[in-house]
Structure formats: structure tokens, C-alpha cells
C-alpha atoms as a PDB file:
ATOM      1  CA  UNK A   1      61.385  48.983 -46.290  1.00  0.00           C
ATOM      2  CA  UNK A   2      63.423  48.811 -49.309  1.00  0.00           C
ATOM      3  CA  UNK A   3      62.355  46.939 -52.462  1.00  0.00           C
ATOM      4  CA  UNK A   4      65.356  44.522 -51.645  1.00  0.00           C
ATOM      5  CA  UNK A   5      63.857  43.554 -48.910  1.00  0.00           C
ATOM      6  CA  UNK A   6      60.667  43.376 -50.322  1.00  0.00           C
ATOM      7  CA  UNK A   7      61.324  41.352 -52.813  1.00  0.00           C
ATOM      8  CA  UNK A   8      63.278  39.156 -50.344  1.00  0.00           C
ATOM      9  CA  UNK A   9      60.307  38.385 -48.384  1.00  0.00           C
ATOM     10  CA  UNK A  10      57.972  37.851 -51.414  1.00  0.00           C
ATOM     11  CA  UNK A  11      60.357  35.537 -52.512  1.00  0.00           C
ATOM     12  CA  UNK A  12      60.598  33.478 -48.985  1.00  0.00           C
ATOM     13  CA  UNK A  13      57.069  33.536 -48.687  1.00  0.00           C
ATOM     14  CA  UNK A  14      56.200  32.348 -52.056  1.00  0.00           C
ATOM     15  CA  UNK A  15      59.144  29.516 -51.645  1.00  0.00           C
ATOM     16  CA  UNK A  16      57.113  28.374 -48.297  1.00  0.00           C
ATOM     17  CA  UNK A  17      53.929  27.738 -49.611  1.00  0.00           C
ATOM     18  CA  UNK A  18      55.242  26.379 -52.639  1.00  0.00           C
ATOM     19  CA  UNK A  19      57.469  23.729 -50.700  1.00  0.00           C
ATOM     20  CA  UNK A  20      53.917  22.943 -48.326  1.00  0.00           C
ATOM     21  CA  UNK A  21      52.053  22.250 -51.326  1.00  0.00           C
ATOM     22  CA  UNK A  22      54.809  19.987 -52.856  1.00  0.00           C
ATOM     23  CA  UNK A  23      55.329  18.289 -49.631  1.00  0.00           C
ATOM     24  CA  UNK A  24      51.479  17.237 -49.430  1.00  0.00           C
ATOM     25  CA  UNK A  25      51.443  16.349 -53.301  1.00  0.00           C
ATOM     26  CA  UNK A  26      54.671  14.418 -52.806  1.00  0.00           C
ATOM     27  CA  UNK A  27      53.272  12.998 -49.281  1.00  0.00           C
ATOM     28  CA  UNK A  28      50.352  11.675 -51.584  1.00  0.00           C
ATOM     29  CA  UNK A  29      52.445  10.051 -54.277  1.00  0.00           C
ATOM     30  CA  UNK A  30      54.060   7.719 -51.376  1.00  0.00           C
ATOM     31  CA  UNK A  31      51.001   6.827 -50.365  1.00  0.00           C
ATOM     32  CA  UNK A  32      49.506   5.860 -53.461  1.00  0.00           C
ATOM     33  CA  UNK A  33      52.785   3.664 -54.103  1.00  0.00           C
ATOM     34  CA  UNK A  34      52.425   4.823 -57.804  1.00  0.00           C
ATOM     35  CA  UNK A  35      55.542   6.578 -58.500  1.00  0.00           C
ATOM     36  CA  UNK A  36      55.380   7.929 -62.219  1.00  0.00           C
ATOM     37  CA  UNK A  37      58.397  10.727 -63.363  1.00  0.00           C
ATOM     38  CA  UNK A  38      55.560  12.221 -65.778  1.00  0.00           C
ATOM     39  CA  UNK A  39      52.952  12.655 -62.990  1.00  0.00           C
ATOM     40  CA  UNK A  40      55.568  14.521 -60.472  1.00  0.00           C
ATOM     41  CA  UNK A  41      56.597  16.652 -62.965  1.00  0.00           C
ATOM     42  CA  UNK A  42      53.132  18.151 -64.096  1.00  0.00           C
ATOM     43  CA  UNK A  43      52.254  18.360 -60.580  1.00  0.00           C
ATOM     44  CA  UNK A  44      55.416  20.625 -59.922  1.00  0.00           C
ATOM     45  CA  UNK A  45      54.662  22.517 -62.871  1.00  0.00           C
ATOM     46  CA  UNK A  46      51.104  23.162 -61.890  1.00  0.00           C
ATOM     47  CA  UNK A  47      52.254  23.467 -58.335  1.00  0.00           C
ATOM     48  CA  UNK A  48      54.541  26.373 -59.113  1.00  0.00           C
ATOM     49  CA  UNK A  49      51.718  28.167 -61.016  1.00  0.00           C
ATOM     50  CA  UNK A  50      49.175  27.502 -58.893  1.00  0.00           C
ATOM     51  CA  UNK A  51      50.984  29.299 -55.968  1.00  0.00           C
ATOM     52  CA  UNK A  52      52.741  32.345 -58.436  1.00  0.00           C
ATOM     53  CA  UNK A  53      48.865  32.355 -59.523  1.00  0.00           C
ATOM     54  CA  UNK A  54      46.649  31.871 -56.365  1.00  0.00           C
ATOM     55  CA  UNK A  55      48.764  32.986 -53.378  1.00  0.00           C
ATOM     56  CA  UNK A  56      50.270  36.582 -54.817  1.00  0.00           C
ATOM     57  CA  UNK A  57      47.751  37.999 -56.182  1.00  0.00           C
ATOM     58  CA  UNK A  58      44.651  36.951 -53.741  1.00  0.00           C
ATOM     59  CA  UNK A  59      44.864  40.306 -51.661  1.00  0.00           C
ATOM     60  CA  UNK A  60      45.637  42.363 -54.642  1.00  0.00           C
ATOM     61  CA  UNK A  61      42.317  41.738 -56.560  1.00  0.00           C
ATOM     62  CA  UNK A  62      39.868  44.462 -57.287  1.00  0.00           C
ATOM     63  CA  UNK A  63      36.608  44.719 -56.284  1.00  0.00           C
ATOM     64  CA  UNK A  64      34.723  44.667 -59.711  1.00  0.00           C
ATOM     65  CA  UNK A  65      32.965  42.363 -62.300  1.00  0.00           C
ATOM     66  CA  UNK A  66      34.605  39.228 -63.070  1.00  0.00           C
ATOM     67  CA  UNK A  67      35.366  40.235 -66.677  1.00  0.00           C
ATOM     68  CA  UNK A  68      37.352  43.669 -65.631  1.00  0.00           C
ATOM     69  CA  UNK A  69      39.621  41.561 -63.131  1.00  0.00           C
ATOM     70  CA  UNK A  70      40.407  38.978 -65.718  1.00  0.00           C
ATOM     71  CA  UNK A  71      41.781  41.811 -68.202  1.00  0.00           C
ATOM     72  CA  UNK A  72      43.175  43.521 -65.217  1.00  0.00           C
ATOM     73  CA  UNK A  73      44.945  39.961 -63.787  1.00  0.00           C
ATOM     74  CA  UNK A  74      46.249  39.288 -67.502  1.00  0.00           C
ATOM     75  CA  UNK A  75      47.878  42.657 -67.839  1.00  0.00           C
ATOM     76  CA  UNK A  76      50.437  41.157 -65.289  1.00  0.00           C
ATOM     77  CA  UNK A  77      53.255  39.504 -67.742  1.00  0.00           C
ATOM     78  CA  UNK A  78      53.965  37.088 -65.290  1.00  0.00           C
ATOM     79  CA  UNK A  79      50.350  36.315 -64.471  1.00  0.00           C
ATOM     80  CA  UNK A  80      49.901  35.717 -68.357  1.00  0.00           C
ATOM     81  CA  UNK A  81      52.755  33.425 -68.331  1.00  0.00           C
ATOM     82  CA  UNK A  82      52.127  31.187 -65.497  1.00  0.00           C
ATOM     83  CA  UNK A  83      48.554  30.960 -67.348  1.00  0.00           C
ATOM     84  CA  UNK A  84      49.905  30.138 -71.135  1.00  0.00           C
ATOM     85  CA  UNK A  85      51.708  27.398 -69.147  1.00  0.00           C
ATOM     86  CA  UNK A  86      48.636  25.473 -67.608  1.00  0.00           C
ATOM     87  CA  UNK A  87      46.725  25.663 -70.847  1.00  0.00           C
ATOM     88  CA  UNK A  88      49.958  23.871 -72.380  1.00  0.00           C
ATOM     89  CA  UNK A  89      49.870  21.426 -69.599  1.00  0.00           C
ATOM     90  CA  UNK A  90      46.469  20.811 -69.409  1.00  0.00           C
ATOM     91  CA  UNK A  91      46.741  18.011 -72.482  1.00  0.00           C
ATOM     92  CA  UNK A  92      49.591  16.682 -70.788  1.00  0.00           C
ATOM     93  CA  UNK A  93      47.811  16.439 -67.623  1.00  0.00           C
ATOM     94  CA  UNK A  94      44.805  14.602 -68.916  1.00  0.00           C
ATOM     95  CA  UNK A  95      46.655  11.861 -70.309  1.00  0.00           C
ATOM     96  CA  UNK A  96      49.527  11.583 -67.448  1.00  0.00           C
ATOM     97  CA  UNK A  97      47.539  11.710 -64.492  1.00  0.00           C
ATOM     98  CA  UNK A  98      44.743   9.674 -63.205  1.00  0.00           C
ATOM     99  CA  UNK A  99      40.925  10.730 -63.948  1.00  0.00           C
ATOM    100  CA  UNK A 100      40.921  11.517 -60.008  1.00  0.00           C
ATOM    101  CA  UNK A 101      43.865  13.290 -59.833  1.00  0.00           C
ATOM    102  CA  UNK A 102      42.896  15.405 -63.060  1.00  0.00           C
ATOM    103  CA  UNK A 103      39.421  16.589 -62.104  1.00  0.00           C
ATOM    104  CA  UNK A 104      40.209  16.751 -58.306  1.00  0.00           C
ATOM    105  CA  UNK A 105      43.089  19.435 -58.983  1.00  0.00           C
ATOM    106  CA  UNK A 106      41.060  21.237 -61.784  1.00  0.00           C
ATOM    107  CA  UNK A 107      38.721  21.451 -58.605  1.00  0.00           C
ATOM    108  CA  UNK A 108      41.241  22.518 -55.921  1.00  0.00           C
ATOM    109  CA  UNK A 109      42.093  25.302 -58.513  1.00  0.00           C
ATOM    110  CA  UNK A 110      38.743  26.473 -59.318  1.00  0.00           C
ATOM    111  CA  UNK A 111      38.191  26.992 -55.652  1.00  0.00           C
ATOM    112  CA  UNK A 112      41.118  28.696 -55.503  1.00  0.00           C
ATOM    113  CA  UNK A 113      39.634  31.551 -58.189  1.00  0.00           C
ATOM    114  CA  UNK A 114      36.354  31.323 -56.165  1.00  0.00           C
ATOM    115  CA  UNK A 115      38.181  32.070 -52.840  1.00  0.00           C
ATOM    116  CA  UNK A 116      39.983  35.408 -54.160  1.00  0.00           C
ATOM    117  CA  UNK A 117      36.949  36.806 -56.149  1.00  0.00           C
ATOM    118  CA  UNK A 118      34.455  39.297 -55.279  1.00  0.00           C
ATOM    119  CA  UNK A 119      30.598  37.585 -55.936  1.00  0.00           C
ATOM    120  CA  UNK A 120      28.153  39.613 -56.065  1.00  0.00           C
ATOM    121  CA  UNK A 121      23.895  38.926 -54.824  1.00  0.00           C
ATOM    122  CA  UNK A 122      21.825  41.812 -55.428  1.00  0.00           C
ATOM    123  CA  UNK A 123      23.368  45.062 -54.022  1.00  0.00           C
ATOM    124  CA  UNK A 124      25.859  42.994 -51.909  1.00  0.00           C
ATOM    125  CA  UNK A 125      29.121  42.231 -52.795  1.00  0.00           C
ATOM    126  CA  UNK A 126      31.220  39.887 -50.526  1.00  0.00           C
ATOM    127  CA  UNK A 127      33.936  37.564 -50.888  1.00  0.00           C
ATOM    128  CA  UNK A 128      34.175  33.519 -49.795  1.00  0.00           C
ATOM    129  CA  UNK A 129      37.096  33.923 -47.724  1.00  0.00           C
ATOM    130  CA  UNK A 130      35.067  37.041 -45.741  1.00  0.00           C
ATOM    131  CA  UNK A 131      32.849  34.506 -44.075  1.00  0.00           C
ATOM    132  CA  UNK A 132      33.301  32.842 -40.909  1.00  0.00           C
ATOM    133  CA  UNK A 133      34.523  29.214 -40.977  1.00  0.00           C
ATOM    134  CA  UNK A 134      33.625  29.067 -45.040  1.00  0.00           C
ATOM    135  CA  UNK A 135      36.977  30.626 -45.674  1.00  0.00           C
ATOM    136  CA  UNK A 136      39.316  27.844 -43.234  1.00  0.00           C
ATOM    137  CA  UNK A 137      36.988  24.805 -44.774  1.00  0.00           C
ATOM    138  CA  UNK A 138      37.654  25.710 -48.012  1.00  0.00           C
ATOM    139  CA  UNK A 139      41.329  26.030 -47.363  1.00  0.00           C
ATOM    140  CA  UNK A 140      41.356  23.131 -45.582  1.00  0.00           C
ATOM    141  CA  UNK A 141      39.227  20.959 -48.052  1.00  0.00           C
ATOM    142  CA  UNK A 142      41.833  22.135 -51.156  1.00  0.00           C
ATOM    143  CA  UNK A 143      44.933  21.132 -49.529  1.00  0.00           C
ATOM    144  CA  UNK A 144      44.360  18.029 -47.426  1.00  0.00           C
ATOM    145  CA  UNK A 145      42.677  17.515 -51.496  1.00  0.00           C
ATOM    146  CA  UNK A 146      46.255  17.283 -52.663  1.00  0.00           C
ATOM    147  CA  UNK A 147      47.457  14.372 -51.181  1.00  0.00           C
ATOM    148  CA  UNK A 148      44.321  12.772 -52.540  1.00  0.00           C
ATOM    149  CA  UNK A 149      45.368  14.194 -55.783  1.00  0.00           C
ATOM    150  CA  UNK A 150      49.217  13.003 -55.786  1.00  0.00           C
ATOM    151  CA  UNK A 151      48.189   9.319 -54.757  1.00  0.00           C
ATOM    152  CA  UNK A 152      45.453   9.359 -57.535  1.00  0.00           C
ATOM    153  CA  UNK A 153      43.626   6.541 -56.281  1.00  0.00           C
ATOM    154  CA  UNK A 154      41.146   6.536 -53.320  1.00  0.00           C
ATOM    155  CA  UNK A 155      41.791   3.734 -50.836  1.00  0.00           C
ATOM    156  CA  UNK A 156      41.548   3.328 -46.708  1.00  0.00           C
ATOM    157  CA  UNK A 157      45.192   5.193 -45.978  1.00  0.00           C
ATOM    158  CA  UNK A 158      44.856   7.988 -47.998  1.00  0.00           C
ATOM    159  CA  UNK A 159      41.352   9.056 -47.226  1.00  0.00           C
ATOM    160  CA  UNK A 160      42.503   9.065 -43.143  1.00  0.00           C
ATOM    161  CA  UNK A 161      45.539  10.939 -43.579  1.00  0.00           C
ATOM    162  CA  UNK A 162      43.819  13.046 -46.333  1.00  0.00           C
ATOM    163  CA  UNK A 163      41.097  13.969 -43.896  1.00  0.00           C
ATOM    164  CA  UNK A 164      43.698  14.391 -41.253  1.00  0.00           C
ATOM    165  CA  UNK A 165      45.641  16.719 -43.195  1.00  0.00           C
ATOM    166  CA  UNK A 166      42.288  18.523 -44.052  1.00  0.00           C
ATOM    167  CA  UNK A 167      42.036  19.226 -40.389  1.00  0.00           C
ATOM    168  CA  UNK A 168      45.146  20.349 -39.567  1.00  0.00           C
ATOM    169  CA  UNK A 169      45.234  23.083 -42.806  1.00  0.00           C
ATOM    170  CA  UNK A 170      41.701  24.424 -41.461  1.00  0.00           C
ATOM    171  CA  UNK A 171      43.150  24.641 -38.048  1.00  0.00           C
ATOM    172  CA  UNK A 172      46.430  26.247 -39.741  1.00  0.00           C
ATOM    173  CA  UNK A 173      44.160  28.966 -41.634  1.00  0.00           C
ATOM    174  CA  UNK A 174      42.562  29.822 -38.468  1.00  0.00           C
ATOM    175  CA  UNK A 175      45.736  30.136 -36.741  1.00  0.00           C
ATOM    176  CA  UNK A 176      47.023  32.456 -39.386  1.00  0.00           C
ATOM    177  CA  UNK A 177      44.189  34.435 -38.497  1.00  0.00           C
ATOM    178  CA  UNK A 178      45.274  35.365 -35.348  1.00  0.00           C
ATOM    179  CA  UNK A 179      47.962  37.388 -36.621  1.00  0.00           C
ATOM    180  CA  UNK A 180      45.062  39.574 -38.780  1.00  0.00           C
ATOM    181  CA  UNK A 181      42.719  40.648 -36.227  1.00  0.00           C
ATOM    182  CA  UNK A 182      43.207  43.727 -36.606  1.00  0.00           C
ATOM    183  CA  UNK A 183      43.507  44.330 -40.526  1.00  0.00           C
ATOM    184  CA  UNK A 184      40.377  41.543 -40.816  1.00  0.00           C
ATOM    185  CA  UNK A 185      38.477  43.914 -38.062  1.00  0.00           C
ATOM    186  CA  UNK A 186      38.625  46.704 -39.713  1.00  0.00           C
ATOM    187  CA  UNK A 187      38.109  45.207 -43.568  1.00  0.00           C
ATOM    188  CA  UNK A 188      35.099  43.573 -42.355  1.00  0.00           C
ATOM    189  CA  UNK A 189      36.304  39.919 -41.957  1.00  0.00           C
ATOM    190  CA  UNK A 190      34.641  37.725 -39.714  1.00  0.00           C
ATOM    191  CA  UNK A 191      36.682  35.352 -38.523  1.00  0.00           C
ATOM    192  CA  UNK A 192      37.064  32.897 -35.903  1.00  0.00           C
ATOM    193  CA  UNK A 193      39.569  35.284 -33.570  1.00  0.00           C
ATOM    194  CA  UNK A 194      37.565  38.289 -34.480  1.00  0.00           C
ATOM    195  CA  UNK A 195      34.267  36.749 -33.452  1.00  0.00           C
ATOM    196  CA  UNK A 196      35.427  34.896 -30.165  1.00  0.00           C
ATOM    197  CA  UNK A 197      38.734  36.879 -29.338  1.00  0.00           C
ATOM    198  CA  UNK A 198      42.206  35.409 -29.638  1.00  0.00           C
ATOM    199  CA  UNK A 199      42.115  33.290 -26.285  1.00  0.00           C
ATOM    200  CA  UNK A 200      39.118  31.655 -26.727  1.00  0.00           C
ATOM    201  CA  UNK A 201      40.570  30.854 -30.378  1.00  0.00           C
ATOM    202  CA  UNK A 202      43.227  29.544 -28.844  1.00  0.00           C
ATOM    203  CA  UNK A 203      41.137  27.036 -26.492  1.00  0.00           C
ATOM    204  CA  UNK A 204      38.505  25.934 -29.479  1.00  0.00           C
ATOM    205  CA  UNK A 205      41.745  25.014 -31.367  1.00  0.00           C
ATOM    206  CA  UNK A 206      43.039  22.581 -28.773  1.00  0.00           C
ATOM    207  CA  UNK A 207      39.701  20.914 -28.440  1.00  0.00           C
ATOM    208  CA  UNK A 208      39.665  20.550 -32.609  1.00  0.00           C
ATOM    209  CA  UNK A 209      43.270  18.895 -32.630  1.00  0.00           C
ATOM    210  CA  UNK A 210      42.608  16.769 -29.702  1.00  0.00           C
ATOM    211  CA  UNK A 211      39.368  15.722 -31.363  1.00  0.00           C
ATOM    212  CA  UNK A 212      41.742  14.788 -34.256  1.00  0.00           C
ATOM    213  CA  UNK A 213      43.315  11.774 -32.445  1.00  0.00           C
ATOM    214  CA  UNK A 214      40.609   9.982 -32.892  1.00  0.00           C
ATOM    215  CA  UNK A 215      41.982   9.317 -36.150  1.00  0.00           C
ATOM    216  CA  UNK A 216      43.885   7.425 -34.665  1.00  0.00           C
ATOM    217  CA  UNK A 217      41.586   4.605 -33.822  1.00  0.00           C
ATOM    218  CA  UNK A 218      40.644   4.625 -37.599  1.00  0.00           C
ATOM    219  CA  UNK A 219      43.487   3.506 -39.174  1.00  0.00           C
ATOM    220  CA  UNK A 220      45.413   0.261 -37.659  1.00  0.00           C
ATOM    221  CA  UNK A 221      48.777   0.755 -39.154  1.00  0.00           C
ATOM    222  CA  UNK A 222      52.030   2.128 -37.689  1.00  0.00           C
ATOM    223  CA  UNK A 223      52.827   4.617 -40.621  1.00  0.00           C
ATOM    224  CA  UNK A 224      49.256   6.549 -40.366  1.00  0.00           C
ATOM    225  CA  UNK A 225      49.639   6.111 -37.031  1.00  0.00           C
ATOM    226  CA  UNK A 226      53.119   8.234 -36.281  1.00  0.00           C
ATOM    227  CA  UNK A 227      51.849  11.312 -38.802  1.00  0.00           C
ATOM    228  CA  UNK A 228      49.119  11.631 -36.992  1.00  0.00           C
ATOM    229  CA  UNK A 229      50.865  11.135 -33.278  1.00  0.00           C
ATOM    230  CA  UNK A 230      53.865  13.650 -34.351  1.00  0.00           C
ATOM    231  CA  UNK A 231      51.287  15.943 -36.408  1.00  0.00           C
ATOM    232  CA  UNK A 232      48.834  16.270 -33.185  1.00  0.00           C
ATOM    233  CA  UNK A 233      51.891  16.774 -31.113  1.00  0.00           C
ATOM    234  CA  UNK A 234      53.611  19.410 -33.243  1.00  0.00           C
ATOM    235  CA  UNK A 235      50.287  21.313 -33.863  1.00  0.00           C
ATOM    236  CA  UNK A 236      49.793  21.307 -29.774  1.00  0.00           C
ATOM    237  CA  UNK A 237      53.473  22.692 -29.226  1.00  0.00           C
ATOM    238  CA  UNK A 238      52.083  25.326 -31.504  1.00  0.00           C
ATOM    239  CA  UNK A 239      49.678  26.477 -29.843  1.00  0.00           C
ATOM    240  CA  UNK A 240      51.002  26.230 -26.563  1.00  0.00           C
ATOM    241  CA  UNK A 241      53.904  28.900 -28.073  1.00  0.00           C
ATOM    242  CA  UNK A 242      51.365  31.563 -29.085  1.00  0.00           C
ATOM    243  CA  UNK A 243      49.482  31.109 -25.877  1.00  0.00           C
ATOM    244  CA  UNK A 244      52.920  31.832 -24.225  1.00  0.00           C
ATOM    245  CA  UNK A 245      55.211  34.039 -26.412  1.00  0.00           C
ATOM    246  CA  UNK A 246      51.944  35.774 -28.013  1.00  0.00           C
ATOM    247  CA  UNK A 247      51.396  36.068 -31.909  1.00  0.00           C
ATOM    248  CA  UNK A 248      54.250  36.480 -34.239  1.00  0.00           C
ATOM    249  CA  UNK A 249      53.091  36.277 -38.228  1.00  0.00           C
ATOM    250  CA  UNK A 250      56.235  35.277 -39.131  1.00  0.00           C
ATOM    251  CA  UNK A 251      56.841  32.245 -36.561  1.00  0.00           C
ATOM    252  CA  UNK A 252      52.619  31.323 -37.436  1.00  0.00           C
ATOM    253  CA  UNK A 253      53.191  30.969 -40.890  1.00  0.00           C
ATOM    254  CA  UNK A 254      56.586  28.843 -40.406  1.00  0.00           C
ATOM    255  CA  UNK A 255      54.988  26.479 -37.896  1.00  0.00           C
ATOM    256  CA  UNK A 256      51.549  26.405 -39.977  1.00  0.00           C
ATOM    257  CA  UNK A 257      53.663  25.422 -43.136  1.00  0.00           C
ATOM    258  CA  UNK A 258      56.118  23.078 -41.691  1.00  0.00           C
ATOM    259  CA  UNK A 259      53.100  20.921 -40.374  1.00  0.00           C
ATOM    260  CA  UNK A 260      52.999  19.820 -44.300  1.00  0.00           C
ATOM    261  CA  UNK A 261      56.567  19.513 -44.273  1.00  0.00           C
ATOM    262  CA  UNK A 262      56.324  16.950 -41.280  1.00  0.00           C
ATOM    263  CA  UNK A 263      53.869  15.086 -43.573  1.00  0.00           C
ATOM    264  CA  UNK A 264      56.149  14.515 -46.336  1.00  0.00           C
ATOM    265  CA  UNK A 265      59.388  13.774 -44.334  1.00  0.00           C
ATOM    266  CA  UNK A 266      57.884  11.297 -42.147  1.00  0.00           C
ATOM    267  CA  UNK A 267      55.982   9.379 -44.759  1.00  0.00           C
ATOM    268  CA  UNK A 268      59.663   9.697 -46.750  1.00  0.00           C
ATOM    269  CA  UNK A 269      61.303   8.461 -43.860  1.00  0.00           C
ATOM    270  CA  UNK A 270      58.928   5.563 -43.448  1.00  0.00           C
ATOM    271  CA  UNK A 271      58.604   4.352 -47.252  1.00  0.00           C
ATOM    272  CA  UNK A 272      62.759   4.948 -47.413  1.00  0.00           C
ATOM    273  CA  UNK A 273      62.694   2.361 -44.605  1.00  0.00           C
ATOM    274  CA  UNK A 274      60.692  -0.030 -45.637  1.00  0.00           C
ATOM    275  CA  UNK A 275      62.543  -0.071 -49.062  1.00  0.00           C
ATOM    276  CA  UNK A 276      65.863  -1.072 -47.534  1.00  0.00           C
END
């Protein structure tokens, strides 16, 4: 494959995480009914770097001290840049954003780091996202955290569909681990398909989204009430095309991702509505 192409599909790739993270961040700031110019544009900012950061360098790290992959991270220009720019914004960020948006995505990026880097307990030397279940929680938990962190208050509607969303991502992340059984069987990765096989997978994820319909008897309004309905819906058509058509990484990651996309439009949809 040619670096064209290469580059093409880095590019893509990069361009579809950053639009899922946008679309949950932008999904939040509906729901918080807080709309600030300031706050979306330091969260697109820090979006943007977060991703660059985070998602295309997380397989490339090496497997020593923390100190020797910081030196080693920072010899990437673009790495160094996309870091210079968070310190800048950091000020900005503190005084723009709420308290609970502030700390909660200084969080959501810390466990970001933590995720990608090797920790080390005696002799052993493992990595978070290694171990089974730890890894989808935690990617879960960080981005159903950012629609908590673009409403930047805590109230009845945003901790459903937060906790909704946090669902659906771990389900996501253990869907995108169907099309690694292989590579994660012979690194040493325990995860859900390579413990249980990719059918049974398959059959534990059904019973996890049906389970999340029960958020539907949480929250009594119409606009919590049709993400989740279209969500749970969209997330069973998923799996029922793997089951059929068998795994394809590419069509995963595009249904996986365009489960936050659904978020955002729908809520957009719904607040454009009730506007006019």
C-alpha cells in the first residue's frame, strides 16, 4: 500500500473519531441548554488534540519507563504541538468552562494516557487496555463522560442519556474487538471475543443492549426517549449485520462511530424543533 493511501486512511480514520467525539460533546451542550461560543470552541480545540494525541499514537507506544516514552512521544513535532496547544488552553479552559466540565475532561484525558501506557508491578509489565472488560469500561466511562462534560451541569436528562451513551461506547469497544481476534490473540489481549469466541460475543451483546431499554422507563420524556429507542435499534441492526455478513473492520468502526453521530443529530433535530 502506497503512502497515498496511507495517509488517506489515517486521515479518514482520524476525521471519524474526531467527528464522534464532537458529536457527543455537542450532543451534551443541547442538553445542558447552555450554549456559550467560548465553551464550543475550547472543546473543539481540545477535541482535535485529544484525538491527534490519544487515538494515533496509542498502538505506537513503547514498552518502557514512563520518562523514556515522554521524550520519545515529544520527539514527534506534531505530538509537541498538539501539546504546546493544551497548555495554552488550559487557562482559557478554567475560566470558560464550568468546574465540572474542567476537571471531568482533565479526567477523561488522564485516562486516556493511563489506557495507552505500559504500568509496571514487580517483574510484570501490562497495559489497562490488555485486560478483559477494564479496557471497554474505561472507554466507555470517558466518552459517554463527554456529554456530561459539554452540558457542564449534572441534572436528571443528562445523567440517563450520559449513562446510556456509556453503554453503547463499551458495547462499541467490544464490537471493535471482534475485528482483532487474531492480532489481540497473539499479543496477549484478553478480550471479550478472545475469551468467549466471536458468536457467543455476539449473543452477550444483544442481551447488554436489550438490557439498555430499560432506560427507557427512567426517563419520562419524549426526547430521551427516541435516542434511546433509535440508538437500541441501530445498535441491534448492527449486530444482526456481523452475525450475517461476518466481520468487516471497516463497516465496525463506521457503524460503532455513527452511533454518536445518531446522538447528536437527533438531539439537533429535536432542540431545532422545539425552537421553531
Amino acid at each position: 500500500m502506497n503512502e497515498v493511501n496511507l495517509f488517506s486512511q489515517r486521515v479518514r480514520r482520524l476525521s471519524m473519531f474526531l467527528i464522534g467525539v464532537l458529536s457527543l460533546l455537542f450532543g451534551g451542550i443541547i442538553l445542558g441548554e447552555n450554549f456559550d461560543l467560548n465553551q464550543c470552541i475550547i472543546l473543539s480545540i481540545a477535541a482535535v488534540c485529544g484525538v491527534m494525541l490519544l487515538y494515533d499514537v496509542k498502538n505506537k507506544l513503547p514498552n518502557e519507563n514512563w520518562f523514556k516514552i515522554l521524550i520519545w512521544f515529544l520527539k514527534i513535532k506534531s505530538n509537541a504541538l498538539f501539546v504546546w496547544i493544551l497548555l495554552v488552553l488550559f487557562p482559557f479552559a478554567f475560566k470558560y468552562l464550568s468546574i465540572l466540565s474542567f476537571v471531568l475532561l482533565t479526567v477523561i484525558m488522564v485516562l486516556g494516557v493511563l489506557y495507552s501506557l505500559p504500568h509496571r508491578i514487580g517483574k510484570i509489565t501490562f497495559k489497562l487496555k490488555n485486560i478483559l472488560f477494564l479496557k471497554n469500561i474505561l472507554i466507555g466511562l470517558a466518552w459517554g463522560g463527554l456529554v456530561i462534560v459539554g452540558a457542564g451541569s449534572i441534572h436528571s436528562q443528562v445523567l440517563y442519556l450520559a449513562g446510556f451513551m456509556m453503554l453503547q461506547v463499551f458495547l462499541g469497544s467490544i464490537i471493535r474487538d471482534l475485528a482483532d481476534v487474531k492480532s489481540d490473540n497473539s499479543n496477549g489481549v484478553n478480550s471479550l471475543p478472545v475469551a468467549f469466541g466471536i458468536s457467543n460475543t455476539i449473543w452477550i451483546m444483544h442481551f447488554i443492549n436489550l438490557l439498555s431499554l430499560l432506560f427507557l422507563f427512567r426517563q419520562n420524556d419524549f426526547q430521551s426517549n427516541a435516542v434511546i429507542f433509535v440508538l437500541v435499534t441501530w445498535r441491534l441492526l448492527n449486530l444482526i449485520f456481523i452475525k450475517v455478513f461476518g466481520v468487516n473492520k471497516h463497516l465496525i468502526q463506521t457503524f460503532n462511530l455513527s452511533t454518536c453521530y445518531l446522538f447528536f443529530i437527533i438531539l439537533f433535530i429535536q432542540h431545532y424543533y422545539e425552537l421553531n
